[in-house]
Protein backbone atom coordinates (compact mmCIF):
# COMPACT_ATOMS: atom_id res chain seq x y z
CA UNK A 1 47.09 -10.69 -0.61
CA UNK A 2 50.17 -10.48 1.79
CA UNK A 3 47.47 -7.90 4.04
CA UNK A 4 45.67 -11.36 5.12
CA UNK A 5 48.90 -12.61 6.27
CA UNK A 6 50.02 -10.04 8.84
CA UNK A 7 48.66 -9.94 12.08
CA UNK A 8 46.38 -6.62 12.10
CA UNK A 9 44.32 -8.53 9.35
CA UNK A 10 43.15 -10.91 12.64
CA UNK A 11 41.37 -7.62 14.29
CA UNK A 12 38.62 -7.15 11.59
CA UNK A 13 35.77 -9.41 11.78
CA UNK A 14 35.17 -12.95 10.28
CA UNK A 15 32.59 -11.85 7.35
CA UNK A 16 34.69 -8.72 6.52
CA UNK A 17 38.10 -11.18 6.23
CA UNK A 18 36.27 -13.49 4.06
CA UNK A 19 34.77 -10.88 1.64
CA UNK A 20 37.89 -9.03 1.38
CA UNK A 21 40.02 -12.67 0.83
CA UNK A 22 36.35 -13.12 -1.89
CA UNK A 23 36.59 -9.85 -4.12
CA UNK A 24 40.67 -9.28 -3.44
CA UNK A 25 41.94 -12.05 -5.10
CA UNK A 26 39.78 -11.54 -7.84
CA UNK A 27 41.85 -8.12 -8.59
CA UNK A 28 44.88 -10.47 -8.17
CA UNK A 29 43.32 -12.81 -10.87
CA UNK A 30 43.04 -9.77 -13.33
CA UNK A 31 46.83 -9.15 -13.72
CA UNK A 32 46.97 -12.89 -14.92
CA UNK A 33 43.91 -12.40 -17.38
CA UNK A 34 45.75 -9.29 -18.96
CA UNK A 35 48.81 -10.79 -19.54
CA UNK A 36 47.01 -13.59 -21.06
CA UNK A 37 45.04 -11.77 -23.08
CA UNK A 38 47.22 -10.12 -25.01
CA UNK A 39 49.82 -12.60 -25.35
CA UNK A 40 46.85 -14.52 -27.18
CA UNK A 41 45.97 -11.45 -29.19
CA UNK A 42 49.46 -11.40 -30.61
CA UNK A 43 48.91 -14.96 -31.58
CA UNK A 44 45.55 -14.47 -33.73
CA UNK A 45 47.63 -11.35 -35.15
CA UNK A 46 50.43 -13.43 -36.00
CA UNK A 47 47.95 -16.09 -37.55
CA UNK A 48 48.98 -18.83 -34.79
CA UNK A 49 45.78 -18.95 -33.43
CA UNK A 50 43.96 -20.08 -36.12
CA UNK A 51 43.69 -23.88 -37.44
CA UNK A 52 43.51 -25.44 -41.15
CA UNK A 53 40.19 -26.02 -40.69
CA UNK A 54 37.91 -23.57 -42.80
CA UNK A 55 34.27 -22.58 -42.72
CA UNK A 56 31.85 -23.21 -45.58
CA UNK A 57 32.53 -19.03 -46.25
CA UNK A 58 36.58 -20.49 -46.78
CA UNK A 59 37.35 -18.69 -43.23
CA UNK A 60 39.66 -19.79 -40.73
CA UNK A 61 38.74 -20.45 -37.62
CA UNK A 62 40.07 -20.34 -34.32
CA UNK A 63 41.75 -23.12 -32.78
CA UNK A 64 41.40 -22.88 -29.00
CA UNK A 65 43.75 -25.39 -27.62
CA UNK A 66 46.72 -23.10 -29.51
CA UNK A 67 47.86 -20.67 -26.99
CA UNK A 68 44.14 -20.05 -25.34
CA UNK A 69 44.71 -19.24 -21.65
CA UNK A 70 41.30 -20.34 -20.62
CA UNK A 71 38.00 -18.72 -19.87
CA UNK A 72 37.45 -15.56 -17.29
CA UNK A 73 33.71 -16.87 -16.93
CA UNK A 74 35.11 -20.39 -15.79
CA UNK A 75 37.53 -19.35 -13.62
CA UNK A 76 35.34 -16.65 -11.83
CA UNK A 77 31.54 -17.69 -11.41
CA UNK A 78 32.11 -21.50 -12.06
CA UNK A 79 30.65 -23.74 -9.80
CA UNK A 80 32.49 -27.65 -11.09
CA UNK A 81 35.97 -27.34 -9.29
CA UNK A 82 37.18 -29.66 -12.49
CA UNK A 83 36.53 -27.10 -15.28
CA UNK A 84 37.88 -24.04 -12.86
CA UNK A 85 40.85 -25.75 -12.78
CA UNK A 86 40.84 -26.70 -16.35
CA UNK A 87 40.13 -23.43 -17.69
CA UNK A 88 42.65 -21.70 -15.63
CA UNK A 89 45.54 -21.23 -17.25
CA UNK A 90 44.33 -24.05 -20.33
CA UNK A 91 47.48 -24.38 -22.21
CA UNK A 92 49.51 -25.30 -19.25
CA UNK A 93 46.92 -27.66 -18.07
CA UNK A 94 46.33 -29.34 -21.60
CA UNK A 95 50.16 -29.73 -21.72
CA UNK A 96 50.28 -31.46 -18.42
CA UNK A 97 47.01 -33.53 -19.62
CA UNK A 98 48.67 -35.11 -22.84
CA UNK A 99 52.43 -34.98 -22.35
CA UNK A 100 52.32 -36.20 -18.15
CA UNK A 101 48.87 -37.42 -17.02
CA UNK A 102 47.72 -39.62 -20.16
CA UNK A 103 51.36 -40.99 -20.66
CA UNK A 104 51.56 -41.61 -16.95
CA UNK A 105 48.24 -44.34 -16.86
CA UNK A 106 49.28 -45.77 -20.27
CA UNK A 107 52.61 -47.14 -18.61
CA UNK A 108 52.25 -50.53 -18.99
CA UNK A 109 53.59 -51.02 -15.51
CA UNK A 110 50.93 -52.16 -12.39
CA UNK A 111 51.82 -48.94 -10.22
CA UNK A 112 51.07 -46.91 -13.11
CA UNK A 113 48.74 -48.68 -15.40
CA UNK A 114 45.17 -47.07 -15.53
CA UNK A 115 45.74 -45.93 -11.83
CA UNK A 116 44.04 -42.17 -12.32
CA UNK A 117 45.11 -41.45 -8.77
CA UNK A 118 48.52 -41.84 -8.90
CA UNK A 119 49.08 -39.92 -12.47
CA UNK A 120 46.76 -37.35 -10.94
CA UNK A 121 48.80 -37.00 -7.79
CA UNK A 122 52.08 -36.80 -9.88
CA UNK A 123 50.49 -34.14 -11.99
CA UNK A 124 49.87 -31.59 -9.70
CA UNK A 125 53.31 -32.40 -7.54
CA UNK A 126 55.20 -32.05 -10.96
CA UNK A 127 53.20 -28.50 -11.81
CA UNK A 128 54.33 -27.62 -8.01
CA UNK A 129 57.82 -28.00 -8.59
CA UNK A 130 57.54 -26.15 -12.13
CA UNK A 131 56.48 -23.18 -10.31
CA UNK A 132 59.10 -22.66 -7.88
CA UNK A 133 61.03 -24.42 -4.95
CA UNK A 134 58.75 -23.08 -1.94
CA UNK A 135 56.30 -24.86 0.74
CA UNK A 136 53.18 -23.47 0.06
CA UNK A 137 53.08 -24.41 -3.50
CA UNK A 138 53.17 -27.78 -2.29
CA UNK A 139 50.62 -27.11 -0.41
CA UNK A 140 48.64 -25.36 -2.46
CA UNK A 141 48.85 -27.84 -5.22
CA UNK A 142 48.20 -31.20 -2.55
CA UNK A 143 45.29 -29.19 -1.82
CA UNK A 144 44.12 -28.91 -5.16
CA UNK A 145 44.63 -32.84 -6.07
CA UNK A 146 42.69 -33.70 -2.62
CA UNK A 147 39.89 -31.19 -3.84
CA UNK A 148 39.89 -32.68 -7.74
CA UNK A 149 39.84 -36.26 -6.07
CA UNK A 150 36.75 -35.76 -3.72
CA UNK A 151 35.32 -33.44 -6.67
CA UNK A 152 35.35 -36.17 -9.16
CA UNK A 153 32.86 -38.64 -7.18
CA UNK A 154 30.08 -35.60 -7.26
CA UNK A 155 30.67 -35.62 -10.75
CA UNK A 156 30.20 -39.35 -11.12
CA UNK A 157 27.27 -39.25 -9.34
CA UNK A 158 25.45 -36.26 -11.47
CA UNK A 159 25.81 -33.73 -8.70
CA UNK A 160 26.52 -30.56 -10.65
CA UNK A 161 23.91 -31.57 -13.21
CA UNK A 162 21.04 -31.16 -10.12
CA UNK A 163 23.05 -28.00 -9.42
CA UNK A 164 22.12 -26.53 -12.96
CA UNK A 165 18.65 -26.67 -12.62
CA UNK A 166 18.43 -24.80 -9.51
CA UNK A 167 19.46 -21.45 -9.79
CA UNK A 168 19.71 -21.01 -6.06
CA UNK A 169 22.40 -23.92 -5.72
CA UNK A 170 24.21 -22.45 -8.50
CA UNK A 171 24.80 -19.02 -6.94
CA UNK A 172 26.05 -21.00 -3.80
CA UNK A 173 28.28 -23.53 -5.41
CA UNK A 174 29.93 -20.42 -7.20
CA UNK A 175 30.71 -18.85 -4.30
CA UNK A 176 31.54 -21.75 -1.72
CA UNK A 177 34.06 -23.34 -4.98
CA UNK A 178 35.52 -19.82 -5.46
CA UNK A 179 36.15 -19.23 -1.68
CA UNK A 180 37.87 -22.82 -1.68
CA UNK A 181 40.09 -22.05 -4.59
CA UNK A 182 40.40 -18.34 -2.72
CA UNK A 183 41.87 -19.61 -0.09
CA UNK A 184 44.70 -21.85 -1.44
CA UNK A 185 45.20 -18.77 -3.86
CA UNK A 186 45.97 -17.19 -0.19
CA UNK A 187 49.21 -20.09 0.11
CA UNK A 188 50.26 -19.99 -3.27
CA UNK A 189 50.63 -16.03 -3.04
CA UNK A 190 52.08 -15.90 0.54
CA UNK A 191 55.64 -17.42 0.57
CA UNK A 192 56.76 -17.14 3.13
CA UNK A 193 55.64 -19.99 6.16
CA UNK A 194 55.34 -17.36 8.44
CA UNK A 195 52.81 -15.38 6.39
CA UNK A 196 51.33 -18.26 5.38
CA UNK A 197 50.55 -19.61 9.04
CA UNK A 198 49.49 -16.52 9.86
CA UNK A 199 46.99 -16.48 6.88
CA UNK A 200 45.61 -19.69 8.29
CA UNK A 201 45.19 -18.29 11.89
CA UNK A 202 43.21 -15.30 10.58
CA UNK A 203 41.12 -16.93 8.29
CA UNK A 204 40.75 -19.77 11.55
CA UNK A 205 41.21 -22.67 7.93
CA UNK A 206 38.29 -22.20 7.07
CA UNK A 207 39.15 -23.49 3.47
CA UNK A 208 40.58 -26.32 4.56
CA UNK A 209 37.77 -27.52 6.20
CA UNK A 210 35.97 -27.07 3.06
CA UNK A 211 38.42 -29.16 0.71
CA UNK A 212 37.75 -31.90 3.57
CA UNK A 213 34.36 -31.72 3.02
CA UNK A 214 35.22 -32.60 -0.37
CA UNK A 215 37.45 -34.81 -0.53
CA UNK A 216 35.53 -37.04 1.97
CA UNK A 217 32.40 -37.67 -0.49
CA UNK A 218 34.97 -39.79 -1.89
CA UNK A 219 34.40 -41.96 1.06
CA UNK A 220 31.17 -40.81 1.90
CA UNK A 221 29.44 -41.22 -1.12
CA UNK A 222 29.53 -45.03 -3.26
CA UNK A 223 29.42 -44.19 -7.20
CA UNK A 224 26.82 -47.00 -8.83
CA UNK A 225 29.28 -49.62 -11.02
CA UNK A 226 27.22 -48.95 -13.89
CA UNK A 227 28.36 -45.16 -13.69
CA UNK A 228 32.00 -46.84 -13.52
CA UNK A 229 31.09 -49.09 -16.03
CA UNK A 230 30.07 -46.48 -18.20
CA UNK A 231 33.02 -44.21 -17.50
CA UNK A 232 35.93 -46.64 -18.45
CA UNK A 233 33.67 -47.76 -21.62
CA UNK A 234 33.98 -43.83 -22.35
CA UNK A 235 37.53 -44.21 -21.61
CA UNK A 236 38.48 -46.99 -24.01
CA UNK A 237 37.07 -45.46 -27.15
């Protein structure tokens, strides 16, 4: 990843930078799914892994919030933003779910109360700082609230529904999501500023641009209040 940071990565052309930044990071995602992996294999040998619950046979069966890192097919052909970044990583993200997020809007305060924004925002600026004291995980993790918050009207709306019916649409909302999440992957990786601005110069931001697209439906695009309606009915029980 640091090769798309230094200048000489600038002299190859556009389509070769952005299928090397495409199938590189996805050899940087594997080191993450192996240590995963086998830290939850020790758990189902160990007998943590599995729940009370038992079949009609009298088996256990596994319980996948209890040490499950997530799902490889999620993170690396999905084409909804919200269950990439659900299923990356999935015990970290369900711990920031119950113990930050849902505590956050039940504060029976007016900044706080219900406000899904504002515990969102505070989410991903808390699981910055929990990773380390350095810019570009800022960065990278206001990138990824500005993404979830644009991403969530499309979901209101049905989008990704119409997107499952057409398998054309599919194969291109798998790659333009993973190319979005590619390139923050780029700032969270790189450091250093200076490797960091020069990742943005050779890739000319691409990525950016495409999180703007985003995160402007949530202007752009005016959920019906039934769907709202609907949502917070959801909500409530």
């Amino acid at each position: 990843v640091s090769l798309v940071g230094m200048p000489e990565f600038n002299n190859n052309s556009f389509i070769y930078k952005v299928a090397y930044l495409y199938f590189g990071l996805i050899f940087v995602r594997m080191k993450y799914y192996t240590g995963w992996t086998l830290s939850y294999s020790c758990l189902i040998l160990c007998g943590v892994a599995y729940t009370e619950k038992k079949t009609k046979e009298g088996e256990l069966v596994q319980s996948f919030e209890k040490g499950d890192y997530g799902s490889i097919i999620f993170s690396e052909f999905g084409v909804n933003p919200k269950f990439k970044l659900a299923f990356w990583n999935r015990t970290v993200h369900l711990w920031l779910k119950y113990n930050l997020f849902t505590r956050t809007i039940n504060i029976d305060m007016k900044p706080f109360k219900n406000n899904m924004g504002l515990a969102s925002l505070l989410t991903f600026l808390v699981s910055a700082i929990w990773h380390g004291y350095y810019p570009t995980y800022y960065f990278t993790f206001i990138s990824l609230y500005l993404l979830q918050t644009g991403n969530e009207v499309l979901v209101k709306v049905g989008y990704y529904d119409y997107v499952a019916k057409r398998w054309y649409l599919t194969i291109f909302m798998s790659i333009f999501t993973q190319l979005m999440f590619d390139g923050v992957g780029v700032a969270f990786f790189n450091l250093t500023w200076g490797m960091f601005v020069n990742s943005l110069i050779n890739l000319r931001g691409f990525y950016l641009f495409m999180i703007a697209f985003v995160y402007s439906m949530k202007y752009i695009i005016k959920v019906p209040k039934k769907v709202v309606a609907k949502k917070e009915e959801k909500k409530t029980q």
